[in-house]
N, C-alpha and C. Protein backbone atom coordinates (compact mmCIF):
# COMPACT_ATOMS: atom_id res chain seq x y z
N UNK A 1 19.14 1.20 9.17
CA UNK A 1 18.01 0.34 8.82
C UNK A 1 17.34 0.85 7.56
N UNK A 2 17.19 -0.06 6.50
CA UNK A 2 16.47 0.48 5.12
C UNK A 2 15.43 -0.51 5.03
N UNK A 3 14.20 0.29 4.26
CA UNK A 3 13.04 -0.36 4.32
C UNK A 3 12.84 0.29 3.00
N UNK A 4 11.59 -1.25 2.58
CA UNK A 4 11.51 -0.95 1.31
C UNK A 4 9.39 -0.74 1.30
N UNK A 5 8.88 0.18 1.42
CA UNK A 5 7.62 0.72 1.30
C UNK A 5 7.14 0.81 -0.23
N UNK A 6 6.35 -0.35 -0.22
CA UNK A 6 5.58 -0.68 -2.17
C UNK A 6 4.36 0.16 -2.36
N UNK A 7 4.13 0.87 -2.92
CA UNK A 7 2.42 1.00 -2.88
C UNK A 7 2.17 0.43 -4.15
N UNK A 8 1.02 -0.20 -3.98
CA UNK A 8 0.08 -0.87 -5.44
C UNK A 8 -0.50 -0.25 -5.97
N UNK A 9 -0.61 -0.04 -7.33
CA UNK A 9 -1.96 0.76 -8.28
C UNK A 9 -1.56 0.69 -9.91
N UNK A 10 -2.34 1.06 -10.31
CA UNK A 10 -1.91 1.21 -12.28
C UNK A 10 -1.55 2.47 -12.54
N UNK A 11 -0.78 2.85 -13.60
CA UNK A 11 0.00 3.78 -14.25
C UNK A 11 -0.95 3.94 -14.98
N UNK A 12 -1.02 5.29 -15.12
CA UNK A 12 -2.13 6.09 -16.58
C UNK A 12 -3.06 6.87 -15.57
N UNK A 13 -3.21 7.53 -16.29
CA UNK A 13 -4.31 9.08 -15.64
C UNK A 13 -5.56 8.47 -15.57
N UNK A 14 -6.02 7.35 -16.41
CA UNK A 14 -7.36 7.05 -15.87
C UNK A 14 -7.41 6.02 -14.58
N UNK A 15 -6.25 5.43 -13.67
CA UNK A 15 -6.54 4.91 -12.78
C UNK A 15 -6.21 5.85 -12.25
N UNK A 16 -5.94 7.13 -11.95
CA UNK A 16 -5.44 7.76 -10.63
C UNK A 16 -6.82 8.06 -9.96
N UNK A 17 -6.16 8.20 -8.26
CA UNK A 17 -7.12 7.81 -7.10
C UNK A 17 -8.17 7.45 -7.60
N UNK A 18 -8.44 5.79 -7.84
CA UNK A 18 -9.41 5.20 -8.31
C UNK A 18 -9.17 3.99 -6.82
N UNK A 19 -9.96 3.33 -6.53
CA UNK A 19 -10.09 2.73 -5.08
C UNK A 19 -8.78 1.98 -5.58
N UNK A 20 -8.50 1.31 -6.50
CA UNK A 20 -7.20 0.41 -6.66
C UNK A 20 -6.07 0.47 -6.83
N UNK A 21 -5.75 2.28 -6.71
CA UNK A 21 -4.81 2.94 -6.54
C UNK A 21 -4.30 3.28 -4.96
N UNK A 22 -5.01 3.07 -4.26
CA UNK A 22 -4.82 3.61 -3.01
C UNK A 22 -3.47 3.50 -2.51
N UNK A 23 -2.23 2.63 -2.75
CA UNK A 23 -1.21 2.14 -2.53
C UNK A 23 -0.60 3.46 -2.89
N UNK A 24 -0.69 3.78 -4.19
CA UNK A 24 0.50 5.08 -4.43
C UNK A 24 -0.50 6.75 -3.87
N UNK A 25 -2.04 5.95 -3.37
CA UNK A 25 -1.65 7.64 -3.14
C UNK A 25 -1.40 7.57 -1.39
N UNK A 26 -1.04 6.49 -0.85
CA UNK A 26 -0.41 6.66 0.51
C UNK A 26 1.11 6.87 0.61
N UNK A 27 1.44 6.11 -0.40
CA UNK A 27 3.04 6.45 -0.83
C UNK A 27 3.36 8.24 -1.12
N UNK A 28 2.16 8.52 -2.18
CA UNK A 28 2.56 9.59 -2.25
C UNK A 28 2.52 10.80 -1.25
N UNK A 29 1.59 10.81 -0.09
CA UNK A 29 1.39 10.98 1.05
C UNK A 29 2.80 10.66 1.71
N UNK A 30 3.00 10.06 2.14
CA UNK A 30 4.11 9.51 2.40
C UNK A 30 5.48 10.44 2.07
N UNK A 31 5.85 10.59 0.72
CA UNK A 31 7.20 10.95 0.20
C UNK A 31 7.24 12.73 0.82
N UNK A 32 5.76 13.07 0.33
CA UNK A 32 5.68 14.29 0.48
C UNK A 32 6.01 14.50 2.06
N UNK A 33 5.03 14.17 2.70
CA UNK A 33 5.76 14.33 4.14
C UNK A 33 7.09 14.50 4.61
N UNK A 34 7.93 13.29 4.21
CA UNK A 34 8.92 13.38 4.37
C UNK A 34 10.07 14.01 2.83
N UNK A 35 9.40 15.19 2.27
CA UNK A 35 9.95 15.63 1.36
C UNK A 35 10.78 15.05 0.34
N UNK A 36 10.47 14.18 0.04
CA UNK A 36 11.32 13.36 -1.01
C UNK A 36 10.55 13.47 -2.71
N UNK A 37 11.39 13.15 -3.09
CA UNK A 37 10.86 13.39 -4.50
C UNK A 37 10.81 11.75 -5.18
N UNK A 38 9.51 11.77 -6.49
CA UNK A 38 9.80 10.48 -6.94
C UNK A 38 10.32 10.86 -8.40
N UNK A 39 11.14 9.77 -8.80
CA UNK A 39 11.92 9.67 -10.24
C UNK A 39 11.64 8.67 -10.93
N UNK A 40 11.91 8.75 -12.05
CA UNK A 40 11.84 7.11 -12.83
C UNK A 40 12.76 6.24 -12.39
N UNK A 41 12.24 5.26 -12.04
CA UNK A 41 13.10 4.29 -11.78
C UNK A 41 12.86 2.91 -12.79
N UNK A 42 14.15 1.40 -12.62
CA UNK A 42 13.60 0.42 -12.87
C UNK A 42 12.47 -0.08 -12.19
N UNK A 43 11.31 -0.44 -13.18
CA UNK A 43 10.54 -0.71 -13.18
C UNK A 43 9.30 -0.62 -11.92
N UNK A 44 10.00 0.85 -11.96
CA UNK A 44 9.35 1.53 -10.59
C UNK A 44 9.68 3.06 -10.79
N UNK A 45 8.15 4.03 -10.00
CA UNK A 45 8.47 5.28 -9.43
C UNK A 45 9.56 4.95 -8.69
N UNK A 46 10.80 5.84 -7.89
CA UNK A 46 10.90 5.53 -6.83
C UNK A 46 11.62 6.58 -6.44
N UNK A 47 11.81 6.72 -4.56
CA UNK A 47 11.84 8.06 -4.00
C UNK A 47 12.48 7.45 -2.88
N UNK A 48 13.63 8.40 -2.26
CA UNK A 48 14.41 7.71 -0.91
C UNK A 48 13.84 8.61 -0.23
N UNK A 49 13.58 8.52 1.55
CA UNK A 49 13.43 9.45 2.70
C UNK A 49 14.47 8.82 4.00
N UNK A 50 14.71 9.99 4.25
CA UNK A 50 15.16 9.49 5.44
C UNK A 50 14.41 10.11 7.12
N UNK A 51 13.88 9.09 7.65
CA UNK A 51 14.23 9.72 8.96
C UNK A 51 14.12 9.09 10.02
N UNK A 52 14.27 9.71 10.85
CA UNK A 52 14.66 9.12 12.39
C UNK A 52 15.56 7.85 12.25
N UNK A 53 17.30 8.33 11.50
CA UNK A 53 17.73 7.41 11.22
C UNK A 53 17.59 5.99 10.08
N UNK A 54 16.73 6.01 9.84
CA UNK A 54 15.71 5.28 8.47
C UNK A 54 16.17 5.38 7.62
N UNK A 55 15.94 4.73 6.47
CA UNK A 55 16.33 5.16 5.08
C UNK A 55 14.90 3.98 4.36
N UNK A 56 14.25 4.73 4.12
CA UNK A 56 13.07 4.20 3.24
C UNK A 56 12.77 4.91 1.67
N UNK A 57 13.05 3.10 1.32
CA UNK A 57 13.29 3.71 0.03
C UNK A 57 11.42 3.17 -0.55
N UNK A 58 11.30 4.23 -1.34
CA UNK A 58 9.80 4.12 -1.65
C UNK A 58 9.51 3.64 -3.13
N UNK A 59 8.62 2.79 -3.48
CA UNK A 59 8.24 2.35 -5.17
C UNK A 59 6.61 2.31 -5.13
N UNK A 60 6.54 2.73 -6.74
CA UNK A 60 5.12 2.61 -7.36
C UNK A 60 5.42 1.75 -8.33
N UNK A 61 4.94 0.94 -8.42
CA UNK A 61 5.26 -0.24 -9.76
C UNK A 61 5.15 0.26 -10.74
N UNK A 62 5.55 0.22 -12.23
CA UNK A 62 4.69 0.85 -13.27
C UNK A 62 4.67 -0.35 -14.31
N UNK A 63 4.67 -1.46 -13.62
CA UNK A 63 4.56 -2.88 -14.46
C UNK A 63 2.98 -3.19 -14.53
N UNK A 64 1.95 -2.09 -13.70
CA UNK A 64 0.57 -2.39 -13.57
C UNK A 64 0.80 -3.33 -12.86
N UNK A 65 -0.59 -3.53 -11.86
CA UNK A 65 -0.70 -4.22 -10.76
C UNK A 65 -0.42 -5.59 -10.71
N UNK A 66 -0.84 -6.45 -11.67
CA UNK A 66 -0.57 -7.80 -11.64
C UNK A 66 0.90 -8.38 -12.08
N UNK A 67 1.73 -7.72 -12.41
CA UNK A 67 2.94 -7.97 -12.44
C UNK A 67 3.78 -6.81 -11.28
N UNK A 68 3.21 -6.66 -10.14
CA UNK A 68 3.83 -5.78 -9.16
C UNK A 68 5.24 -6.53 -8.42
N UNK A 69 4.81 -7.78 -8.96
CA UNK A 69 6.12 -9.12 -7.90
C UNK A 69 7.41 -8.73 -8.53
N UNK A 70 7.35 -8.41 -9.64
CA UNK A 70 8.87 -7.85 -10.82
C UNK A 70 9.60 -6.74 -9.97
N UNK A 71 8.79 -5.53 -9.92
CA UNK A 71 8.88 -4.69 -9.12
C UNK A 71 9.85 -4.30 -7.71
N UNK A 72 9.27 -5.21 -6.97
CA UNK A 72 9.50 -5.50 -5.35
C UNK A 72 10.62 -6.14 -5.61
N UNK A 73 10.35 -7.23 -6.29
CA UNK A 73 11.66 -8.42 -6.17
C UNK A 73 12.72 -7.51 -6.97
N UNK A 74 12.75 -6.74 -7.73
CA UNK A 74 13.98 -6.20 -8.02
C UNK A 74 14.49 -5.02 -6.89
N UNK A 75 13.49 -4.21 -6.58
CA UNK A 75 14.23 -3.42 -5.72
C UNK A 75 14.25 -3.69 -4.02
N UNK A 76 13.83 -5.06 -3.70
CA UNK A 76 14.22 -5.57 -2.74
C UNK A 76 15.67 -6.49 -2.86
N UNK A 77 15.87 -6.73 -3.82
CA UNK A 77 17.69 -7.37 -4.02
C UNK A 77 18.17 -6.39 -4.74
N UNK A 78 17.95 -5.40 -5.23
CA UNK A 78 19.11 -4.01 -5.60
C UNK A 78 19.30 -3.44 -4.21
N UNK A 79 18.34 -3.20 -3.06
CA UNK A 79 19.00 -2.49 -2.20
C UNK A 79 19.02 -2.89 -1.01
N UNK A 80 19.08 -4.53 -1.15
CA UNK A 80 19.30 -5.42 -0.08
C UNK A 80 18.60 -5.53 1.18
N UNK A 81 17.15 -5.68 1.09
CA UNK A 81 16.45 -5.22 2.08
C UNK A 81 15.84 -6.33 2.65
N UNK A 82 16.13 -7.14 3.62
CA UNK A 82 15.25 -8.05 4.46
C UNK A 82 13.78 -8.34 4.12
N UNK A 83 12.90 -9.50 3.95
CA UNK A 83 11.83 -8.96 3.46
C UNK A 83 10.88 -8.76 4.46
N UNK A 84 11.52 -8.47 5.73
CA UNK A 84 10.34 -8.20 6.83
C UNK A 84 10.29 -6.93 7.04
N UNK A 85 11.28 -5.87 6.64
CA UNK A 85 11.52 -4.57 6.08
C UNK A 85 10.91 -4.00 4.87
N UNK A 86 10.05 -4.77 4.17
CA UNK A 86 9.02 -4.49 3.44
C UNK A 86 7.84 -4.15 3.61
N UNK A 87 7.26 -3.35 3.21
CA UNK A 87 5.90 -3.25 3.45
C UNK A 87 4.66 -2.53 2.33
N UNK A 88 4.01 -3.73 2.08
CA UNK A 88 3.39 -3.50 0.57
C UNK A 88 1.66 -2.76 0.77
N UNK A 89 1.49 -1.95 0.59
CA UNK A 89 -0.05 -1.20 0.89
C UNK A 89 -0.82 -1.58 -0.61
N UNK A 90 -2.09 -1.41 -0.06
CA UNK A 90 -3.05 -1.91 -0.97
C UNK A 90 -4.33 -2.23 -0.49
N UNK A 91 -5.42 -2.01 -1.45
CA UNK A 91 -6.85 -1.90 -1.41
C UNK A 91 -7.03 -2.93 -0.79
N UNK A 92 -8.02 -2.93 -0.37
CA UNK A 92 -8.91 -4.90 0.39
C UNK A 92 -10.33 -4.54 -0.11
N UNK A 93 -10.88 -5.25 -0.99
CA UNK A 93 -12.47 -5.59 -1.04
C UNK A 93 -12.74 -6.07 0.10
N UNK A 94 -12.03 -6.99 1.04
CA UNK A 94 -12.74 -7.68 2.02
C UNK A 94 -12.96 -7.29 3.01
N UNK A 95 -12.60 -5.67 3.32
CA UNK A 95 -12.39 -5.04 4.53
C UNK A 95 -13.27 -3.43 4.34
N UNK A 96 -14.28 -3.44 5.03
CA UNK A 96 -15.35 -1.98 5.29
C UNK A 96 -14.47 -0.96 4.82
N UNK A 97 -14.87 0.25 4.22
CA UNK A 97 -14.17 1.34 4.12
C UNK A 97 -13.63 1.83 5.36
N UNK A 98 -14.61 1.20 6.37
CA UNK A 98 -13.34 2.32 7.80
C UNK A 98 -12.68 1.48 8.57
N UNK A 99 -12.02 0.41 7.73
CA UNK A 99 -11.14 -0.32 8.70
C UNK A 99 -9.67 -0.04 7.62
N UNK A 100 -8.77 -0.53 8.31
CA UNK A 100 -7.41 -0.29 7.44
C UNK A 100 -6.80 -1.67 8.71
N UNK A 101 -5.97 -2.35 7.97
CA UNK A 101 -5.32 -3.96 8.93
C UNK A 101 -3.78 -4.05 8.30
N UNK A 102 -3.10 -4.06 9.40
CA UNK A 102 -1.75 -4.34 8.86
C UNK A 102 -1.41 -5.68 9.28
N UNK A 103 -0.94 -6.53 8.48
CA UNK A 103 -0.81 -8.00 8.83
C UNK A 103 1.25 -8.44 8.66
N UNK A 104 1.48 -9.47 9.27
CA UNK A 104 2.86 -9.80 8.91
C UNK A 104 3.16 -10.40 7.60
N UNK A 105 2.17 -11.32 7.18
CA UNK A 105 1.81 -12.20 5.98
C UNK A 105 0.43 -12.81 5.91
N UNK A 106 -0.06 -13.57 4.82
CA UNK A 106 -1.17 -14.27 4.79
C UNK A 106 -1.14 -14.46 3.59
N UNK A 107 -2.41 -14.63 3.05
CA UNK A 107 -2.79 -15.38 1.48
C UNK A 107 -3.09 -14.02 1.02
N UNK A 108 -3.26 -14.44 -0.83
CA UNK A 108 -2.94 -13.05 -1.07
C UNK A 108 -4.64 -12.43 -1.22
N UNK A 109 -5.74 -13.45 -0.91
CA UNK A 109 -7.10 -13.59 -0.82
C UNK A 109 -7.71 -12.66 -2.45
N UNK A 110 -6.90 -13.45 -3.55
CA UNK A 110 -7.31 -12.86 -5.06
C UNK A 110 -6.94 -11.73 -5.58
N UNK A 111 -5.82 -11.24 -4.60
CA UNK A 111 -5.18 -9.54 -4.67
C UNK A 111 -4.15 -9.72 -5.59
N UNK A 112 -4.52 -9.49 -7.28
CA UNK A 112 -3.70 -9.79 -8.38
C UNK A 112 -1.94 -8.93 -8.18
N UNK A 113 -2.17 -8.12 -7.31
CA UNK A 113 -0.70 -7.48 -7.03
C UNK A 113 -0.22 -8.03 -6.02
N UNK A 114 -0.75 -8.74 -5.02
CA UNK A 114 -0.34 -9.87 -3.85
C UNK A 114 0.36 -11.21 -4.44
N UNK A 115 -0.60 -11.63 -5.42
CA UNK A 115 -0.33 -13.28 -5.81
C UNK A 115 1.18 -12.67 -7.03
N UNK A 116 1.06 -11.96 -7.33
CA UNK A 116 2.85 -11.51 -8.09
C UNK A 116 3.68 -11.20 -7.04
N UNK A 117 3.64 -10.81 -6.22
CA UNK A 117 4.53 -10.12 -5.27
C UNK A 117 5.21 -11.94 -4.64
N UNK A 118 4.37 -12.82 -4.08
CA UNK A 118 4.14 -13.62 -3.16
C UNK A 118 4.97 -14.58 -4.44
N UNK A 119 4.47 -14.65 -5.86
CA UNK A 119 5.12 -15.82 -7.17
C UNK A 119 6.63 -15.31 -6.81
N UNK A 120 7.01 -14.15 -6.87
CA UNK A 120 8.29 -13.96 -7.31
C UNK A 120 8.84 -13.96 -6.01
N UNK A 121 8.60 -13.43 -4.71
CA UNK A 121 9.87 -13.43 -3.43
C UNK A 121 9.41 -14.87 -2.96
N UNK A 122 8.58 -15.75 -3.40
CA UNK A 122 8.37 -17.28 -2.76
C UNK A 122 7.91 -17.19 -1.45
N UNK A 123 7.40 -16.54 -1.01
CA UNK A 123 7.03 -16.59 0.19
C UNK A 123 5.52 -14.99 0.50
N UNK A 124 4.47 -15.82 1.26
CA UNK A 124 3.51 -15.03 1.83
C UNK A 124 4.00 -14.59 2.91
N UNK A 125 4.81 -14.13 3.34
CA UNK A 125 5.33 -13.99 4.43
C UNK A 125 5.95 -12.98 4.20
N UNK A 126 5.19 -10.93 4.17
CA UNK A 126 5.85 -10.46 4.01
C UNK A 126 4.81 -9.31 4.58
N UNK A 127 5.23 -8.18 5.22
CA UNK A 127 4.09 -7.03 5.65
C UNK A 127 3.38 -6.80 4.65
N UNK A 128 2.54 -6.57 4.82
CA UNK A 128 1.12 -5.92 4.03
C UNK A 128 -0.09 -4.90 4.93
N UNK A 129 -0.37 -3.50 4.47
CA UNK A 129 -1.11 -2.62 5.00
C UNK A 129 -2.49 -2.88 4.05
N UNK A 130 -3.76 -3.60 4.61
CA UNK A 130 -4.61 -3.30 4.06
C UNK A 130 -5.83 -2.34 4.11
N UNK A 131 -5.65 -1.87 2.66
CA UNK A 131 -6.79 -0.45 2.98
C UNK A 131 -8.19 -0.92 2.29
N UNK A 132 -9.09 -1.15 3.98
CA UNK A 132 -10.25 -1.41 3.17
C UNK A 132 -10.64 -0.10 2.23
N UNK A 133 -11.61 -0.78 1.15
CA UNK A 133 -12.67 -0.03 0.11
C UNK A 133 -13.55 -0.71 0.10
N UNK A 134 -14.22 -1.86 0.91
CA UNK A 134 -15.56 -1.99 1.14
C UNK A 134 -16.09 -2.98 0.18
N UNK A 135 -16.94 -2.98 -0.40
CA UNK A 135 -17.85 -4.06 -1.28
C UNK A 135 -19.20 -3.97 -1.66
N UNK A 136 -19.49 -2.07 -2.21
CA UNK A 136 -20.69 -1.62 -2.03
C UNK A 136 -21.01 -2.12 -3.28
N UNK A 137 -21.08 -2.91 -4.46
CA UNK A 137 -21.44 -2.94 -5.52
C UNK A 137 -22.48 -3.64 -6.31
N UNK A 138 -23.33 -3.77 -7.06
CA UNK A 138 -24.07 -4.50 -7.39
C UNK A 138 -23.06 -6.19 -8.17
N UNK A 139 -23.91 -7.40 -7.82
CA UNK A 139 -23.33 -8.74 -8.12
C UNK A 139 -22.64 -8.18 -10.09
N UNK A 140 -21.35 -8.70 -10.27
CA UNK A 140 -20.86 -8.45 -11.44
C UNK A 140 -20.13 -7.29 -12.07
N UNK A 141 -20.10 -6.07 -11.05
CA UNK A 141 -19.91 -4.89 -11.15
C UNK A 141 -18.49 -4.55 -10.24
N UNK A 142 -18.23 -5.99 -9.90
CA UNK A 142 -16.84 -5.73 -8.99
C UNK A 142 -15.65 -4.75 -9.51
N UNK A 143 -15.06 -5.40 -11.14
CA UNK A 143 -14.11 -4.37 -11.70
C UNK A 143 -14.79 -2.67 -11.61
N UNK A 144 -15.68 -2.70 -11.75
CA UNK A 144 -15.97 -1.00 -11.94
C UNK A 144 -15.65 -0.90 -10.88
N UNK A 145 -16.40 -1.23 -9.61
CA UNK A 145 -15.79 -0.46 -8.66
C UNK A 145 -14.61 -0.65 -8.50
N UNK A 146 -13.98 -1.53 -8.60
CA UNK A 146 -12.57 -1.20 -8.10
C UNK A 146 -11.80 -0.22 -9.00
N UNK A 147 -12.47 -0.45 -10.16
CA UNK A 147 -11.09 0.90 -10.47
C UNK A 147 -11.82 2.29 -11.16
N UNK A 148 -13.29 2.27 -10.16
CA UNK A 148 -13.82 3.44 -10.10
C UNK A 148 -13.29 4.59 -8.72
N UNK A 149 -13.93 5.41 -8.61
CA UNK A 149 -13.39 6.90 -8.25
C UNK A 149 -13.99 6.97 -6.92
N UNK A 150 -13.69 7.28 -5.54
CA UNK A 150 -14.21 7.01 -4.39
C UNK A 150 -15.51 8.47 -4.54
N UNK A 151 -16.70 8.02 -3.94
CA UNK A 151 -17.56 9.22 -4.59
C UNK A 151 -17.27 10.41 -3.08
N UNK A 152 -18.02 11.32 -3.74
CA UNK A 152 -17.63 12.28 -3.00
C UNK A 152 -17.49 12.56 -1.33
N UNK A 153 -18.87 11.69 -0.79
CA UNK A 153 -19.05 11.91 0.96
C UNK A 153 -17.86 10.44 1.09
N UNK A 154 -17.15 9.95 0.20
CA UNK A 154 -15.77 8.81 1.14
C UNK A 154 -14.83 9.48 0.92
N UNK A 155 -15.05 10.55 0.30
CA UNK A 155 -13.34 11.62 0.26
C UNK A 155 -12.67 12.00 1.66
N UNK A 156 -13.40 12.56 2.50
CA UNK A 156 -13.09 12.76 3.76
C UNK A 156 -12.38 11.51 4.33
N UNK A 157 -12.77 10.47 4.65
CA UNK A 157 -12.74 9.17 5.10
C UNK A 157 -11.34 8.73 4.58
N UNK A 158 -11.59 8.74 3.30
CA UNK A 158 -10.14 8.30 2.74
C UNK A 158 -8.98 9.40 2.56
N UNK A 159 -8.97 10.58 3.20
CA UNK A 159 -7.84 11.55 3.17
C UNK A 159 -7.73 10.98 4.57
N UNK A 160 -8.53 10.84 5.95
CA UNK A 160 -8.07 10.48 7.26
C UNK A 160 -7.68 9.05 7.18
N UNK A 161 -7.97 7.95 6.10
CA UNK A 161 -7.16 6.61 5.98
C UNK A 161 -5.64 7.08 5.84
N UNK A 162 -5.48 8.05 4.28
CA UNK A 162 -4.11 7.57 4.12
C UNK A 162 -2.90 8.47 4.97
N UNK A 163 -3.77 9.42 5.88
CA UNK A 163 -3.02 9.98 6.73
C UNK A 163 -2.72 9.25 8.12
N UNK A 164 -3.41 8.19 8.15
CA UNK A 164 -3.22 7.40 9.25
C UNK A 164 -2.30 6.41 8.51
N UNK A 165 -2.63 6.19 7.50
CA UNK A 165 -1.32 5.12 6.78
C UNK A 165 0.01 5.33 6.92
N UNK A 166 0.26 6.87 6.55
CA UNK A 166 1.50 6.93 6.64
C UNK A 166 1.85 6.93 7.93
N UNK A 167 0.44 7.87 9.45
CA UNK A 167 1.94 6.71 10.54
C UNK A 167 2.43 5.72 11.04
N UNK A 168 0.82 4.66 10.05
CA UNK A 168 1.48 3.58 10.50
C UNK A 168 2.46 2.84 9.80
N UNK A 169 3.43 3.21 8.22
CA UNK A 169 4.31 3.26 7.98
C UNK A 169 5.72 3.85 8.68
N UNK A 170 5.26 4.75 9.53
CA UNK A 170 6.26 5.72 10.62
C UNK A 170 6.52 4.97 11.70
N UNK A 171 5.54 3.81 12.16
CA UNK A 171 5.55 2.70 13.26
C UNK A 171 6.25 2.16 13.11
N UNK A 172 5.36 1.55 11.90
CA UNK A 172 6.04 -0.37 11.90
C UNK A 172 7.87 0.14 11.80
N UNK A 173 7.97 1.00 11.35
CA UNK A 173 9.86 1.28 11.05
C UNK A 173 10.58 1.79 12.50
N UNK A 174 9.20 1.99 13.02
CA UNK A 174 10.20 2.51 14.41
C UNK A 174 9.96 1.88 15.50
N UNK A 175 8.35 0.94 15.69
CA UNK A 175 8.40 0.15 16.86
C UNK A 175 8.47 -1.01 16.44
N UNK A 176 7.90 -1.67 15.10
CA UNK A 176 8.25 -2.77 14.88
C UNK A 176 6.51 -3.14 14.66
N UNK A 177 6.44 -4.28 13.71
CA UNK A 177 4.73 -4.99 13.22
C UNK A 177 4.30 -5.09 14.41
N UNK A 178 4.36 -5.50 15.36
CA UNK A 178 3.48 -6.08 16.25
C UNK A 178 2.65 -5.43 17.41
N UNK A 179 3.57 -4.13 17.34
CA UNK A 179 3.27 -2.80 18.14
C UNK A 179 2.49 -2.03 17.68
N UNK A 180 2.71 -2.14 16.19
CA UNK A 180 2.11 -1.40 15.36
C UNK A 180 0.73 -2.00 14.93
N UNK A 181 0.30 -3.05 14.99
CA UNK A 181 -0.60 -3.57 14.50
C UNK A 181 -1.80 -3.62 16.11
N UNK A 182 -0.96 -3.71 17.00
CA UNK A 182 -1.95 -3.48 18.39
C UNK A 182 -2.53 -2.26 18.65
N UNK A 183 -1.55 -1.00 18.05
CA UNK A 183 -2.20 0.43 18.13
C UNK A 183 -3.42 0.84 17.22
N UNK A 184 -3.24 0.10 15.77
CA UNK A 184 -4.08 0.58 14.78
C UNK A 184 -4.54 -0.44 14.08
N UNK A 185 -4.39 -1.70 14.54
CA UNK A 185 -5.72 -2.75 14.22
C UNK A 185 -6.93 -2.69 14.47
N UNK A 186 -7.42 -2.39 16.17
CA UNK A 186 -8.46 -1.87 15.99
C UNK A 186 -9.38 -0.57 16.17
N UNK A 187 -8.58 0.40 14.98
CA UNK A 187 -9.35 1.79 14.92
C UNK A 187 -10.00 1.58 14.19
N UNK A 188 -11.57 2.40 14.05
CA UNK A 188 -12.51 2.38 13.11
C UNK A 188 -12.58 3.56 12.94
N UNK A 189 -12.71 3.92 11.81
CA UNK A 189 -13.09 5.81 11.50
C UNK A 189 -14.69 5.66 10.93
N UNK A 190 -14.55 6.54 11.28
CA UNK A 190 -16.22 7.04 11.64
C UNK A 190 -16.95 6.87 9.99
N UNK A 191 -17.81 6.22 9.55
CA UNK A 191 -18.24 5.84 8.28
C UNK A 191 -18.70 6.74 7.50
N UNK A 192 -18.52 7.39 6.03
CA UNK A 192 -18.45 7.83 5.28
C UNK A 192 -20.20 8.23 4.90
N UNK A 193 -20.47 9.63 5.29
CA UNK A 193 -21.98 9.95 4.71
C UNK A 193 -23.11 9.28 5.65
């Protein structure tokens, strides 16, 4: 069984762990765990792991977020992967910092790396891990926060998100979405400060 695990975010040192990065730093969480390394790839980081029988192959886009659909759609038909064997992580404005929701599909609800992903495989109909980051911002100030820097008392909070991310990347591959989404749909972690 091969699975193809996306994380979303922008390339360049000034988005790193910025809330709209959160995708590659669960990925990167992720590789490390399971000791894998990432390389340049087409139009992607990308890093194989194997385990418990698995073969998950891992990508960071480096097309920047709104062209992330290029991405997926290529290395979901280079390595022939079902697209329910996908699973794309990424920020949610619409969701509290201490919730995290894994869904089967839906709309991409203005998620500029969703609505590419969704243009190019034709279909909303594909896993998605969403990591809330909340909506603390003053009216107009939305871009800053999003691709501002989680402040210091949500550091905690968001090292126990993306460590819960990756098992529920370790799930969905081993019990399947629906199992996985009943165990850790509704956890709340304890709110930040």
């Amino acid at each position: 069984m091969k699975y193809l695990i996306a994380g979303l975010g922008n390339i360049g040192d000034k988005y790193h762990h910025t809330r709209h990065n959160i995708g590659f730093d669960v990925v990167d969480a992720f590789v490390a765990k399971h000791s894998g390394v990432f390389a340049n790839g087409r139009l992607a980081d990308v890093a194989e792991c194997r385990w418990k029988g698995k073969t998950f192959v891992v990508i960071k886009p480096t097309t920047f977020m709104n062209l992330s659909g290029k991405a997926v759609k290529y290395w979901i038909d280079k390595e022939k992967i079902p697209v329910e064997n996908l699973l794309v992580i990424m920020d949610e404005l619409a969701l509290p910092l201490e919730v995290l929701r894994l869904r089967p599909g839906g709309s991409d609800a203005g998620h500029n790396g969703l609505k590419s992903i969704q243009e190019l495989l034709g279909t909303n109909q594909y896993p998605r891990l969403r990591f809330g980051i909340g909506n603390n911002f003053p009216k107009g100030q939305q871009v800053d926060y999003v691709l501002g820097r989680w402040e210091q008392k949500e550091e905690p909070l968001v090292q126990q998100k993306i460590e819960k991310s990756v098992e529920i990347i370790e799930s969905f591959a081993t019990i399947g979405i629906e199992r996985t989404m009943n165990t850790y749909n509704n956890l709340t972690f304890p709110s930040a400060g």
